[in-house]
N, C-alpha and C. Protein backbone atom coordinates (compact mmCIF):
# COMPACT_ATOMS: atom_id res chain seq x y z
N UNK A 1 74.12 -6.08 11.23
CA UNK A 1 72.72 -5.88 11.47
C UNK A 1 72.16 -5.01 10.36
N UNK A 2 71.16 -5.11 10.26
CA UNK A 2 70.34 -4.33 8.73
C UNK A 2 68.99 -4.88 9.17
N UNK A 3 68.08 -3.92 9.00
CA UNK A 3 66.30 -3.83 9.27
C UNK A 3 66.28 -2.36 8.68
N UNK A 4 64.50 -2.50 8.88
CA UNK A 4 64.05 -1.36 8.29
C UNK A 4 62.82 -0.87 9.57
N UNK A 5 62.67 0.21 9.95
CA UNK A 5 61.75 0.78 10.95
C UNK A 5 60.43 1.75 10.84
N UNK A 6 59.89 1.88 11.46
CA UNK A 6 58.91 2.85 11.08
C UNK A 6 57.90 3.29 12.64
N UNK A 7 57.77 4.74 12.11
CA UNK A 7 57.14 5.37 13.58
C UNK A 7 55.81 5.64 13.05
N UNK A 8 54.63 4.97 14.26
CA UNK A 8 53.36 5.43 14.43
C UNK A 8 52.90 6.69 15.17
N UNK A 9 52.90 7.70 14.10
CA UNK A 9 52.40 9.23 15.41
C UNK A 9 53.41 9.51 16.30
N UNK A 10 53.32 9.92 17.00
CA UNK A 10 54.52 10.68 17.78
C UNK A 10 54.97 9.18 18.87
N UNK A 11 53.97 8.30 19.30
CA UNK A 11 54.13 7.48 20.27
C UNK A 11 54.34 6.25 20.28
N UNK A 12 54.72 5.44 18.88
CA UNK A 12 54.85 4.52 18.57
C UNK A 12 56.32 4.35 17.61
N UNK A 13 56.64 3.38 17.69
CA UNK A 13 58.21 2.91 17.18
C UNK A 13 58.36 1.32 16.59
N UNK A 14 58.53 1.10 16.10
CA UNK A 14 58.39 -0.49 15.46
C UNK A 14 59.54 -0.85 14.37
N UNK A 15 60.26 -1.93 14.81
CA UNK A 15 61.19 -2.26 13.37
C UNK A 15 61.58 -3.50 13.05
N UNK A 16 62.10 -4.19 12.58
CA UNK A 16 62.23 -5.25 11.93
C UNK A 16 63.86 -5.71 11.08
N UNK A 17 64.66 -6.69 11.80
CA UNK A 17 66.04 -6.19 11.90
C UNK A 17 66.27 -7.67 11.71
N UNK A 18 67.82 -7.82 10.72
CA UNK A 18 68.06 -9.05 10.59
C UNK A 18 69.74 -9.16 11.34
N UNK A 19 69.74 -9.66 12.00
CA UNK A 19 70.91 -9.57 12.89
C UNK A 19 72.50 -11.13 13.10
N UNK A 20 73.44 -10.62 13.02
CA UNK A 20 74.39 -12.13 12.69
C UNK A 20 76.00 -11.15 13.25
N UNK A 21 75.89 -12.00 13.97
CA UNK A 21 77.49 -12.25 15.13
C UNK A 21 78.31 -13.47 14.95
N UNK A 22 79.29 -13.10 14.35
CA UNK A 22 80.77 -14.21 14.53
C UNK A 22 81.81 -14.62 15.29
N UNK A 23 81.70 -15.19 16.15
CA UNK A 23 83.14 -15.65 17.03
C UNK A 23 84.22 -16.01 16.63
N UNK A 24 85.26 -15.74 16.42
CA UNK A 24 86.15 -16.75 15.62
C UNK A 24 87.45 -17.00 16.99
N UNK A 25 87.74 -17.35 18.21
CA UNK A 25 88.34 -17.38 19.25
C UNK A 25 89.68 -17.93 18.88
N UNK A 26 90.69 -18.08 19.61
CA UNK A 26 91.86 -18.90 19.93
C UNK A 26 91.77 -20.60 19.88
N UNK A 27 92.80 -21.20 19.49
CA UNK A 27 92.66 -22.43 19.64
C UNK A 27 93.05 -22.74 20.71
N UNK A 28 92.37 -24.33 21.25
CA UNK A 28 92.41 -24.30 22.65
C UNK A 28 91.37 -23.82 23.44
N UNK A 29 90.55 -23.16 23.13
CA UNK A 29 89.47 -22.91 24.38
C UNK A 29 88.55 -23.62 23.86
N UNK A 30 87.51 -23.74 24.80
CA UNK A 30 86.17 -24.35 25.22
C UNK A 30 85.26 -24.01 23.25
N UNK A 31 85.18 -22.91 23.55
CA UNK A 31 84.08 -22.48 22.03
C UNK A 31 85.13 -21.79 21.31
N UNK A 32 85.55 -22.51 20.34
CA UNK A 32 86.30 -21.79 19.22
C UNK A 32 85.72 -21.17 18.26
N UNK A 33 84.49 -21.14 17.74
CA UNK A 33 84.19 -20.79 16.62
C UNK A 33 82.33 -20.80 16.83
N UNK A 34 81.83 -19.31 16.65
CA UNK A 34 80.26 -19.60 16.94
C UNK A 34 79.56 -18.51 15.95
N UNK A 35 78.83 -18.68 15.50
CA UNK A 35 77.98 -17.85 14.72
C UNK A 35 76.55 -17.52 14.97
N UNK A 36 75.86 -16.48 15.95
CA UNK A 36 74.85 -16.21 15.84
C UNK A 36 73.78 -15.46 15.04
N UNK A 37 73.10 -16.10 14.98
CA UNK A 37 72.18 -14.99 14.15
C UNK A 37 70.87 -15.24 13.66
N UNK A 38 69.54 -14.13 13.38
CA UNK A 38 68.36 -14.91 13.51
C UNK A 38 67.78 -12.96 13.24
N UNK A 39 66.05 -13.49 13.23
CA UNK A 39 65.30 -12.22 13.41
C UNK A 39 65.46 -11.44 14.26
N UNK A 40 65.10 -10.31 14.22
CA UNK A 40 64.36 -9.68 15.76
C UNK A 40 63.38 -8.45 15.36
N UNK A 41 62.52 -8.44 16.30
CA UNK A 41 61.24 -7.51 15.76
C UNK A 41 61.53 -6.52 17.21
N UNK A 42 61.24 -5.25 17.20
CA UNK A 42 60.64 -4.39 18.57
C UNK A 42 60.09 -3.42 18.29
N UNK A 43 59.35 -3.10 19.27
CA UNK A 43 58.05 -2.01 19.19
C UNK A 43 58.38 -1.24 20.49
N UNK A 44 58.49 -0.04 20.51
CA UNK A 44 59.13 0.98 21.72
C UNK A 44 57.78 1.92 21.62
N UNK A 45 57.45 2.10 22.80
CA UNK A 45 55.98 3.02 23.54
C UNK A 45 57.29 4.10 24.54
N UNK A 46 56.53 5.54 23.62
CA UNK A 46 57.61 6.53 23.88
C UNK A 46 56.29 7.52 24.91
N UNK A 47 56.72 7.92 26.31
CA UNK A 47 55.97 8.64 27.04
C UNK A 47 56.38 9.75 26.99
C-alpha cells in the first residue's frame, strides 16, 4: 500500500492510497492464485 494524505484544520482527514494483495495458496484448493488491487480514497470527520 502507498498513498499520500492530508488534514483539513483540526477536523478533517483525507487520503488517497494505491493498494495490491497477493494470494499465492497450495495446490489443490479451490483459488490458488489471486491478486487484488485497485484505488481507494477516504475522508475521516474527527469529533
Amino acid at each position: 500500500m502507498t498513498g499520500i494524505g492530508k488534514s483539513f484544520g483540526s477536523l478533517i482527514d483525507a487520503s488517497l492510497t494505491y493498494r495490491s494483495l497477493y494470494y499465492d495458496m497450495k495446490a489443490g484448493g479451490i483459488l490458488q492464485k489471486n491478486m487484488m488491487h485497485g484505488p481507494q480514497t477516504a475522508v475521516a470527520f474527527k469529533f
